[in-house]
C-alpha atoms as a PDB file:
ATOM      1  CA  UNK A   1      29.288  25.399  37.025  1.00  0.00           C
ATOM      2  CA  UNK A   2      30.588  26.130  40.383  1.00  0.00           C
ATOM      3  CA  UNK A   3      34.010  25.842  42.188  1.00  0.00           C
ATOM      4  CA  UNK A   4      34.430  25.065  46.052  1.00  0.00           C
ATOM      5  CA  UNK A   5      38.502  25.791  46.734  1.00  0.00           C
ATOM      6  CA  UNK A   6      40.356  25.333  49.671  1.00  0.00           C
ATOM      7  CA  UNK A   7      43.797  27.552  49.660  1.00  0.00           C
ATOM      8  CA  UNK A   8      46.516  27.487  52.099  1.00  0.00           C
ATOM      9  CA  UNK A   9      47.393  31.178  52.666  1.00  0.00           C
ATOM     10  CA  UNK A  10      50.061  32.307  54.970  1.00  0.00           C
ATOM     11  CA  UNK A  11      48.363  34.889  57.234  1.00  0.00           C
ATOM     12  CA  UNK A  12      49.473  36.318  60.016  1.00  0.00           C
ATOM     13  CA  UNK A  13      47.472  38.449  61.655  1.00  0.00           C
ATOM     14  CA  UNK A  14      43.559  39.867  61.019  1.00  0.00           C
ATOM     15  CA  UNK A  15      45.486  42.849  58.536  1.00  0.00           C
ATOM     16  CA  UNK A  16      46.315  39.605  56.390  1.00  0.00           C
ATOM     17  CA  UNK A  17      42.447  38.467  56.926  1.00  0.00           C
ATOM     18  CA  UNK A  18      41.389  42.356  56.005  1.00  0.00           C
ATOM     19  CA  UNK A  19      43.207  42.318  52.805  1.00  0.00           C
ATOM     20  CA  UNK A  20      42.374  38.672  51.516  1.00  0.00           C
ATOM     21  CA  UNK A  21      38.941  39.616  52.296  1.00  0.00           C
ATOM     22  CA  UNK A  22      39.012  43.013  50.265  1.00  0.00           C
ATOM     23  CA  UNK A  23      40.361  40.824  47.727  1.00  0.00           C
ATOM     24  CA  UNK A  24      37.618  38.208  47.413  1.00  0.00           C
ATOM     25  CA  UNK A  25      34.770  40.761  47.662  1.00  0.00           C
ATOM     26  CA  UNK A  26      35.851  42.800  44.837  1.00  0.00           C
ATOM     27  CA  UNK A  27      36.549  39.517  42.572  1.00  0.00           C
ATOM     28  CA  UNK A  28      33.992  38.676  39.581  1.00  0.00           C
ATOM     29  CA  UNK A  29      32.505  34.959  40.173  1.00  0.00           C
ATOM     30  CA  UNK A  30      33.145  34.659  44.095  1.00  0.00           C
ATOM     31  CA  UNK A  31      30.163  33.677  45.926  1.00  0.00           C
ATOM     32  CA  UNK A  32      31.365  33.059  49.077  1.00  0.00           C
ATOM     33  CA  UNK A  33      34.578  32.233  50.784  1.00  0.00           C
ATOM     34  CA  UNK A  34      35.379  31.853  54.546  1.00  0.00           C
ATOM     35  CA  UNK A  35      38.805  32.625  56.595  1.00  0.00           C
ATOM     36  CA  UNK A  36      40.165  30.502  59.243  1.00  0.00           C
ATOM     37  CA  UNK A  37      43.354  32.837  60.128  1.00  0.00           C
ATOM     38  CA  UNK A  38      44.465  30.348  63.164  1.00  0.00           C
ATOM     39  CA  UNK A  39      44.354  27.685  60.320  1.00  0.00           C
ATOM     40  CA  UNK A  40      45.593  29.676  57.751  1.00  0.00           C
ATOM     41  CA  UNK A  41      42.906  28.822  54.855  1.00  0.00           C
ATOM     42  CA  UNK A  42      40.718  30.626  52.496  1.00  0.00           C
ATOM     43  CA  UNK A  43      37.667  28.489  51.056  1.00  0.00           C
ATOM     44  CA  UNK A  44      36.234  30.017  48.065  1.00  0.00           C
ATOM     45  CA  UNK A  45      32.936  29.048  46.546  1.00  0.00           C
ATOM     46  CA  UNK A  46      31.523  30.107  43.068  1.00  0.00           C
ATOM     47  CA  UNK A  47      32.229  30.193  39.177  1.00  0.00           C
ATOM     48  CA  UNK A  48      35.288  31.872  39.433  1.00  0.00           C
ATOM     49  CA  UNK A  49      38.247  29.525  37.788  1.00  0.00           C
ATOM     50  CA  UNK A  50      40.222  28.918  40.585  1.00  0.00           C
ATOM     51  CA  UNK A  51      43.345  29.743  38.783  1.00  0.00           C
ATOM     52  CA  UNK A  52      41.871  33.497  38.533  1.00  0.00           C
ATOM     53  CA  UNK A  53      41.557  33.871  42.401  1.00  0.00           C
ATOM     54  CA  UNK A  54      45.192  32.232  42.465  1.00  0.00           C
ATOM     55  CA  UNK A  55      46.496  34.757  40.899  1.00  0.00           C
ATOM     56  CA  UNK A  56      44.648  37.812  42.516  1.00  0.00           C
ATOM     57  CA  UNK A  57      45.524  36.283  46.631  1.00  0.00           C
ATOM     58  CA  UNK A  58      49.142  35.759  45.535  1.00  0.00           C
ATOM     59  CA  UNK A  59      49.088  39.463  43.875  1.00  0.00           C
ATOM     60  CA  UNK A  60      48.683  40.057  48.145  1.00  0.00           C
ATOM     61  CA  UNK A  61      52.048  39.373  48.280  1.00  0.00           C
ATOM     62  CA  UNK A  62      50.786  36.061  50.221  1.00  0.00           C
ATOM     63  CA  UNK A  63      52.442  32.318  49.897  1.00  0.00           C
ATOM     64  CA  UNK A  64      49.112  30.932  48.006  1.00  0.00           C
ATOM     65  CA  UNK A  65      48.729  27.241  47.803  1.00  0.00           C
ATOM     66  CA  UNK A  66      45.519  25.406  46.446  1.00  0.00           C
ATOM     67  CA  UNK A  67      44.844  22.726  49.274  1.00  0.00           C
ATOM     68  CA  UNK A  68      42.143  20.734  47.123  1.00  0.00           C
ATOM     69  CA  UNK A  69      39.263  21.727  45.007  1.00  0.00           C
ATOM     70  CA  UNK A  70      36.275  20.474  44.554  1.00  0.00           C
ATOM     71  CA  UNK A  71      32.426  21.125  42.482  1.00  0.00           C
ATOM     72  CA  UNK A  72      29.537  22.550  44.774  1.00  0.00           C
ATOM     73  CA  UNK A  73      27.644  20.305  42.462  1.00  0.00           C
ATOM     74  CA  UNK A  74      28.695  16.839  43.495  1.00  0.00           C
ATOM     75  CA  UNK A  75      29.528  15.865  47.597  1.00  0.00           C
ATOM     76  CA  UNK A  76      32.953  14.174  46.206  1.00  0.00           C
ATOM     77  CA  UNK A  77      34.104  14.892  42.567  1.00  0.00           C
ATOM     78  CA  UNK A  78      37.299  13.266  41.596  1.00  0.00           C
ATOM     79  CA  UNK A  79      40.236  15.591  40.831  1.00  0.00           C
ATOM     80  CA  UNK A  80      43.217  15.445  38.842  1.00  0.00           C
ATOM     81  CA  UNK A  81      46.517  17.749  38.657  1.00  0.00           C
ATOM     82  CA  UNK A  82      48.944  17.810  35.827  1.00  0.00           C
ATOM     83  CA  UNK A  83      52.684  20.084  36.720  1.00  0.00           C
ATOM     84  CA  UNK A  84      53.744  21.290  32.863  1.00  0.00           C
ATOM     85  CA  UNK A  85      57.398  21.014  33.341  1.00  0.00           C
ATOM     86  CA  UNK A  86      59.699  22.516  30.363  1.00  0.00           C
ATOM     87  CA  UNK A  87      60.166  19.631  28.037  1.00  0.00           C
ATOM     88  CA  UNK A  88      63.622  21.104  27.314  1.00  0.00           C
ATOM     89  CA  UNK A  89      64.812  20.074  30.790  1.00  0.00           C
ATOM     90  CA  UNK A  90      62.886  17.318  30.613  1.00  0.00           C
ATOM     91  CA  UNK A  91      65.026  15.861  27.248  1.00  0.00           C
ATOM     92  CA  UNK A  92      68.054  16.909  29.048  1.00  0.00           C
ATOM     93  CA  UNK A  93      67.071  14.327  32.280  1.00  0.00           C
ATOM     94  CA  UNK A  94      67.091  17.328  34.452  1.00  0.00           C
ATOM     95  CA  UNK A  95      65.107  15.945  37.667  1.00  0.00           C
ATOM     96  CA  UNK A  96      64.497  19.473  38.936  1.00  0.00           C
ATOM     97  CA  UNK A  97      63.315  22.116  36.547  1.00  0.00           C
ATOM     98  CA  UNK A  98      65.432  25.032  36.453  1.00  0.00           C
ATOM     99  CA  UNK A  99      63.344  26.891  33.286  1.00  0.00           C
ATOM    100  CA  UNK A 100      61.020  30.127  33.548  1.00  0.00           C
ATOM    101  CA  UNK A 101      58.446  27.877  30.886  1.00  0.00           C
ATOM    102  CA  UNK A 102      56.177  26.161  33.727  1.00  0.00           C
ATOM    103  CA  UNK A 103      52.461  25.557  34.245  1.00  0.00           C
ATOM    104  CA  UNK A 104      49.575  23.863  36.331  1.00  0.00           C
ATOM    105  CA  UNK A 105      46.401  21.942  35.172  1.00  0.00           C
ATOM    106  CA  UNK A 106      43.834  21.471  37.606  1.00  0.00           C
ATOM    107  CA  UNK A 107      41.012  19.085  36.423  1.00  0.00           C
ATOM    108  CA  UNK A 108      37.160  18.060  38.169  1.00  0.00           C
ATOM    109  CA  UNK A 109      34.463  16.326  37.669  1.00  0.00           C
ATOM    110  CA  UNK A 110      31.662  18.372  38.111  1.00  0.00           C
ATOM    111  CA  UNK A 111      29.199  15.410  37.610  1.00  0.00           C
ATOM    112  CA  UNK A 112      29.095  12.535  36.131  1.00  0.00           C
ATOM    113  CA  UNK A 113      28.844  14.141  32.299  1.00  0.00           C
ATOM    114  CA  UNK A 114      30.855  17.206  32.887  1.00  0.00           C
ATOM    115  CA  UNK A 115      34.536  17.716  33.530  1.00  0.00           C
ATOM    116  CA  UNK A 116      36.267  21.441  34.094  1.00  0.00           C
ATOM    117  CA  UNK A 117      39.967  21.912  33.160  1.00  0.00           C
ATOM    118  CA  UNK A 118      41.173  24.716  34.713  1.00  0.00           C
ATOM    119  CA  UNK A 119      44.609  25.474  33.047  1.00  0.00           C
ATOM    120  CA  UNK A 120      47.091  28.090  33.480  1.00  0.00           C
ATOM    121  CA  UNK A 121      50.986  28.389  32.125  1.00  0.00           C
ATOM    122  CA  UNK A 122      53.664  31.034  32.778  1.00  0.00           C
ATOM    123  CA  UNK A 123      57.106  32.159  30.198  1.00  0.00           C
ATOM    124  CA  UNK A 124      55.612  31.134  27.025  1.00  0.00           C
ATOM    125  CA  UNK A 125      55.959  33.616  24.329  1.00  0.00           C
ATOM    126  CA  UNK A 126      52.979  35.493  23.496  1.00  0.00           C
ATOM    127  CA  UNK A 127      50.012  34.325  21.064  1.00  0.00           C
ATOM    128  CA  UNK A 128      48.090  31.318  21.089  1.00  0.00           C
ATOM    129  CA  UNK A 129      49.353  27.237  21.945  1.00  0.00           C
ATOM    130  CA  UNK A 130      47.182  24.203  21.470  1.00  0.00           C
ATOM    131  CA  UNK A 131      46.518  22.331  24.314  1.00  0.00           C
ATOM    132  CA  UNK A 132      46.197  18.416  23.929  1.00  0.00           C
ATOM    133  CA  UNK A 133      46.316  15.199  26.319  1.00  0.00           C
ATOM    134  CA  UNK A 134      48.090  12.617  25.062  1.00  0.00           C
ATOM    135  CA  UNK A 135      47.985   9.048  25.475  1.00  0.00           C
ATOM    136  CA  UNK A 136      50.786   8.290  27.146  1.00  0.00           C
ATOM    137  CA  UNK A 137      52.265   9.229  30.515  1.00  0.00           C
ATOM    138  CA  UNK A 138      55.944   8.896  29.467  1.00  0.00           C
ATOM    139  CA  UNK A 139      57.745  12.317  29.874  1.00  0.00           C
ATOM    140  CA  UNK A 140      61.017  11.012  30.029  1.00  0.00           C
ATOM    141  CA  UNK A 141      61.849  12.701  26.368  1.00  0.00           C
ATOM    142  CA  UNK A 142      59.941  15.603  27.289  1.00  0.00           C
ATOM    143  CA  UNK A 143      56.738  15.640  24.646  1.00  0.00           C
ATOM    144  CA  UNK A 144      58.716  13.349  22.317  1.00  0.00           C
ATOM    145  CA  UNK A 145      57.544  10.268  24.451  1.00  0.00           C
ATOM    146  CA  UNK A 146      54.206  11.256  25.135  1.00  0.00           C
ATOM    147  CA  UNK A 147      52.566   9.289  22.076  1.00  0.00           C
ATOM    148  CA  UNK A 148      49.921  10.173  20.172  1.00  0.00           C
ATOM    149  CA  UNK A 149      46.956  12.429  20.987  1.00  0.00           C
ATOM    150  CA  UNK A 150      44.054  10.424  23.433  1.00  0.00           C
ATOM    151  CA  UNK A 151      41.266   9.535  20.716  1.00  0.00           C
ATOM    152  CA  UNK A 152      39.704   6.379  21.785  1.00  0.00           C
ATOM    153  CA  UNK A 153      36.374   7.510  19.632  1.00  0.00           C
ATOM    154  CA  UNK A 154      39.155   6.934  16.812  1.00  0.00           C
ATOM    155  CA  UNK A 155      38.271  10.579  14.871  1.00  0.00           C
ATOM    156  CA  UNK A 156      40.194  13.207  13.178  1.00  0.00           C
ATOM    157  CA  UNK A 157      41.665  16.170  15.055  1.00  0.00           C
ATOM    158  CA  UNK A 158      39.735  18.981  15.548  1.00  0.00           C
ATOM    159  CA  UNK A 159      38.456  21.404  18.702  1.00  0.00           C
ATOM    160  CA  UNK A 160      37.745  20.290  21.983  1.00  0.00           C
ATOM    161  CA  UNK A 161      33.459  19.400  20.944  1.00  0.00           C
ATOM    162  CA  UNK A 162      34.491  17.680  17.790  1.00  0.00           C
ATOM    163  CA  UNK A 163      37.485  16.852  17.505  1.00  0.00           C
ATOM    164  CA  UNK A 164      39.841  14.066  19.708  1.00  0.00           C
ATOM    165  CA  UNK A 165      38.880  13.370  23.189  1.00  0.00           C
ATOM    166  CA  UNK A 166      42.130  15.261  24.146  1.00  0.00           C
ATOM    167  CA  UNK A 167      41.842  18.477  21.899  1.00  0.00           C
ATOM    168  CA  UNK A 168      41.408  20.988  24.055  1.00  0.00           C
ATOM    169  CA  UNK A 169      41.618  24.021  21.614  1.00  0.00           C
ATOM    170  CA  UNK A 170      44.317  26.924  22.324  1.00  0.00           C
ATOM    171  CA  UNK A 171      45.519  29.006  25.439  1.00  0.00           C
ATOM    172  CA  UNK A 172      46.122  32.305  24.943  1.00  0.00           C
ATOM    173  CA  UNK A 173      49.186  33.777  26.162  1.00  0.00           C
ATOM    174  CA  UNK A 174      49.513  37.661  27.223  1.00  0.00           C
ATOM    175  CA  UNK A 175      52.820  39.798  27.028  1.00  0.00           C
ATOM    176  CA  UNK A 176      53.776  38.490  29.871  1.00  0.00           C
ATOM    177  CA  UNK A 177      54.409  35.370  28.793  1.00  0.00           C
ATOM    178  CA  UNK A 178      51.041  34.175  31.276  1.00  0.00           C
ATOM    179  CA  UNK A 179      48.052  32.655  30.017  1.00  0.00           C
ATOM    180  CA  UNK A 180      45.059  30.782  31.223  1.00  0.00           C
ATOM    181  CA  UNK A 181      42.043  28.370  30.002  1.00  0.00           C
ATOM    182  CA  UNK A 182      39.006  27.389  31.438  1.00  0.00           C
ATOM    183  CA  UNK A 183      37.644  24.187  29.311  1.00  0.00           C
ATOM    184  CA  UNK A 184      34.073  22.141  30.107  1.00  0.00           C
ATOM    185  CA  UNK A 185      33.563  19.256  28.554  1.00  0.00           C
ATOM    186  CA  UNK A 186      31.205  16.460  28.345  1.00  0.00           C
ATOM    187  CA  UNK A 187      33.536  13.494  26.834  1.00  0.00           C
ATOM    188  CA  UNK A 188      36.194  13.483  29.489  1.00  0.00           C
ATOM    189  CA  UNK A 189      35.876  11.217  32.279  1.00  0.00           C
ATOM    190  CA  UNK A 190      39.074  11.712  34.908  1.00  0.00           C
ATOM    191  CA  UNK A 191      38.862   8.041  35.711  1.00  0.00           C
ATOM    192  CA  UNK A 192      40.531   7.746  32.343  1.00  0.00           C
ATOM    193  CA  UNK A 193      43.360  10.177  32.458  1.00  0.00           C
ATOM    194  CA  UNK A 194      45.050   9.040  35.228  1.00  0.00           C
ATOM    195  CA  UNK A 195      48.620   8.648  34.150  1.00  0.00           C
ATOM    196  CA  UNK A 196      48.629  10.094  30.558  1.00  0.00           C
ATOM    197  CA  UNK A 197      49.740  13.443  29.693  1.00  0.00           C
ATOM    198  CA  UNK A 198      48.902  16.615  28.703  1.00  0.00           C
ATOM    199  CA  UNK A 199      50.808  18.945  26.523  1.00  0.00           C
ATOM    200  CA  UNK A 200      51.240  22.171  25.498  1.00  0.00           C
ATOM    201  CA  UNK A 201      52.743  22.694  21.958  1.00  0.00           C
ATOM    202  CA  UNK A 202      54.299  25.639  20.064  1.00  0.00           C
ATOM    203  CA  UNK A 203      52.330  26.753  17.522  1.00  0.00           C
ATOM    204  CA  UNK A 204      48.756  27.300  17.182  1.00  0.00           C
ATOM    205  CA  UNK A 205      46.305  24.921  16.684  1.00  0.00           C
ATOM    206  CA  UNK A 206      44.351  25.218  13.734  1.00  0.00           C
ATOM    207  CA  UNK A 207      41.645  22.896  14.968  1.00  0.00           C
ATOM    208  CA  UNK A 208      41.930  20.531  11.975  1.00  0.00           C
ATOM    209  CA  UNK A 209      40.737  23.454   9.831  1.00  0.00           C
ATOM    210  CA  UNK A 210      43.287  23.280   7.353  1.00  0.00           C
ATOM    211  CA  UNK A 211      41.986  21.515   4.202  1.00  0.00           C
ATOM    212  CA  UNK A 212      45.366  21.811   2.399  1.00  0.00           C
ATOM    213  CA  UNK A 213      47.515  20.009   5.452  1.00  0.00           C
ATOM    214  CA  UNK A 214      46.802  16.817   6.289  1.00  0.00           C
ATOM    215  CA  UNK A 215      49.009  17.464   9.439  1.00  0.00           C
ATOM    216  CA  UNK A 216      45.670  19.342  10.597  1.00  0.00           C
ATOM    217  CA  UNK A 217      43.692  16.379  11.090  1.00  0.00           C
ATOM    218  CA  UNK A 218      46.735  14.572  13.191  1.00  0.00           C
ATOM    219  CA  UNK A 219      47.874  17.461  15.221  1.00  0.00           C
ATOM    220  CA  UNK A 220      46.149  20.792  13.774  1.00  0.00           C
ATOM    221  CA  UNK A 221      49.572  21.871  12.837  1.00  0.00           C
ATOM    222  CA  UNK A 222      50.491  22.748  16.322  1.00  0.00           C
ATOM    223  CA  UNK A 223      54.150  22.118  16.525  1.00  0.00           C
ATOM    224  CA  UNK A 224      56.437  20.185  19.113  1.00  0.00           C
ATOM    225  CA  UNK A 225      55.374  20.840  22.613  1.00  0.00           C
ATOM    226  CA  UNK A 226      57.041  23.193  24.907  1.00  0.00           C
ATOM    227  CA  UNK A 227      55.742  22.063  28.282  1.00  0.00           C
ATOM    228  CA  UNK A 228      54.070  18.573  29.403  1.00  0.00           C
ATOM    229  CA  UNK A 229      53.417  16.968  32.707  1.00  0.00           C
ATOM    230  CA  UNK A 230      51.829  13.347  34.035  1.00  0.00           C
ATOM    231  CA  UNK A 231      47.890  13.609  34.991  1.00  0.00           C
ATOM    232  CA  UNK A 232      47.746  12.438  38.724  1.00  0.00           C
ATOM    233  CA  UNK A 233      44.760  11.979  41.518  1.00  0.00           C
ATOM    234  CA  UNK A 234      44.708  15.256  43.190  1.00  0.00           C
ATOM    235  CA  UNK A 235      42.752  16.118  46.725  1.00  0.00           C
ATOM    236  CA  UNK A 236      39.437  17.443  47.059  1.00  0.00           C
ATOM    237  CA  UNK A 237      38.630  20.245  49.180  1.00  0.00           C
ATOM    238  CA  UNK A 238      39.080  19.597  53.023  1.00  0.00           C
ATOM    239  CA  UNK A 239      40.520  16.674  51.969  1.00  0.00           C
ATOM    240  CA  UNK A 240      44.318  17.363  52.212  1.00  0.00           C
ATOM    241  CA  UNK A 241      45.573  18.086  56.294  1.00  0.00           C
ATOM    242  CA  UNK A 242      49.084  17.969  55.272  1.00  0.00           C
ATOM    243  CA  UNK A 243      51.372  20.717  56.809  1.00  0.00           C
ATOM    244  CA  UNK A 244      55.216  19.308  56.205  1.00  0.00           C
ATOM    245  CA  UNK A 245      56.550  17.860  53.582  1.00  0.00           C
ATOM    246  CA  UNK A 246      57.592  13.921  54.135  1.00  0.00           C
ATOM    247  CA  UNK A 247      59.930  13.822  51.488  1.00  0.00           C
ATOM    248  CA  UNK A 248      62.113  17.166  52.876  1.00  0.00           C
ATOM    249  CA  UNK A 249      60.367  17.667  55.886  1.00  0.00           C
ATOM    250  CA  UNK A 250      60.162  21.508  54.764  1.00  0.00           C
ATOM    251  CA  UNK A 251      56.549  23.525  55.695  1.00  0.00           C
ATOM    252  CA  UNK A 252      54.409  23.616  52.576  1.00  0.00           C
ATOM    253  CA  UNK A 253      55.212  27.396  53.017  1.00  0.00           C
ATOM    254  CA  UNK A 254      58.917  26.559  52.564  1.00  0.00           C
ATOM    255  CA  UNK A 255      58.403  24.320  49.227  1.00  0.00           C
ATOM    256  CA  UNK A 256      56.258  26.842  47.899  1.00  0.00           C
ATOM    257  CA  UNK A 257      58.958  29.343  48.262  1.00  0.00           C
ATOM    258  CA  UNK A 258      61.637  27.097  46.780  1.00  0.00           C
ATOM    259  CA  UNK A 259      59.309  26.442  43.863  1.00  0.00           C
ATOM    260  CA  UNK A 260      58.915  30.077  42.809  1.00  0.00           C
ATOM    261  CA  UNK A 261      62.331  30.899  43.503  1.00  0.00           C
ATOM    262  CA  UNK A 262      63.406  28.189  40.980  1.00  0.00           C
ATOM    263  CA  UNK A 263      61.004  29.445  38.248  1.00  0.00           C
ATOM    264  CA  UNK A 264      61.813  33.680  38.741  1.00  0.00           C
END
């Protein structure tokens, strides 16, 4: 499995080029990538999670945006995003969210039996949360409204082979409070997760392991969710040109300044 990502990254000058470049050549699962400095994107092909080489061009000190992503497998994959808001603030009817507890799903389909689910979620404390899409795409009780876990095969909970279509197993956050996942799977279709949910709970998932709990084979014990977001169509690479913002009329630059600001 293969990535092709298109990032906005604001360069400046061919040092900026120098030290993105020094950046992608020294990073594990980058196969290629070109730089269009006058443009100001970085397109980066290979099996690196695109979340990883997020992380790594905005450790530049760079505004890093991804622009659209795509598989080098098929010519136009659908792709889905998912913005984990803190369900706190969501409960509270907060329309902007103010909380450090934040995250970003990024989802493909590599071909027609294969979708990647590139996940990645910041101020959570340490250890492992279990990762589920729910049926619904009602957020406006945080988790609370989200409705039960997607299982249209109708089985009990379990991991993300065996288990419901929207068990995606556990994320494992660092000391930092940062954690990402990389899923593949063969049972989700994007096509049908277009406005439900995904959360990201507590607790651990036990992964319906848990003969003594019948909770386990509902939710695997997980716990209320701490962050959850609405599945949306996202761009493919090369396939979003947009520069200002309609709704502000700010430079992507400038909303992706006001968004970290919000969540340091």
């Amino acid at each position: 499995m293969a990535f092709k990502t298109e990032f906005a990254v604001d360069m400046t000058c061919q040092g900026c080029v120098t030290t993105v470049e020094n950046v992608l050549k020294s990073t594990d699962g980058v196969e290629r990538f070109t730089i269009d400095l006058p443009k100001k994107t970085v397109v980066v092909e290979g099996p690196a999670p695109p979340s990883k080489v997020t992380t790594l061009l905005r450790k530049t000190g760079k505004t890093v945006i991804v622009r659209g992503q795509s598989s080098t497998e098929t010519a136009n994959p659908e792709a889905a995003v998912c913005i984990l808001h803190d369900t706190e603030f969501l409960r509270d009817h907060q329309s902007v969210d103010p909380g450090k507890r934040h995250g970003l799903v990024r989802m493909v389909q590599i071909n027609p039996t294969q979708c990647a689910i590139d996940i990645t979620v910041s101020g959570l404390t340490p250890g492992k949360h279990g990762v589920h899409i729910h049926k619904l795409g009602d957020i406006s009780r945080g988790a609370e409204s989200t409705g039960e876990h997607y299982n249209p095969t109708n089985v009990a909970h379990g991991d993300h082979q065996r288990g419901h279509v929207g068990d995606l197993g556990n994320i494992v956050v660092d000391a930092t409070g940062w954690g990402d996942l990389l899923v593949e799977s063969d049972r989700i279709r994007i096509s049908d997760l277009i406005g439900r949910s995904m959360v990201v709970t507590q607790l651990e998932d036990d992964l319906g392991r848990n003969e003594q709990s019948t909770e386990s084979t509902i939710n695997g014990n997980s716990g209320p969710g701490v962050l959850c977001g609405i599945i949306a169509r996202s761009a493919g690479a090369f396939q979003n040109k947009k520069q200002i913002c309609e709704c502000s009329g700010k430079t992507l630059w400038e909303e992706a300044r006001d968004l970290d600001a919000g969540h340091a």
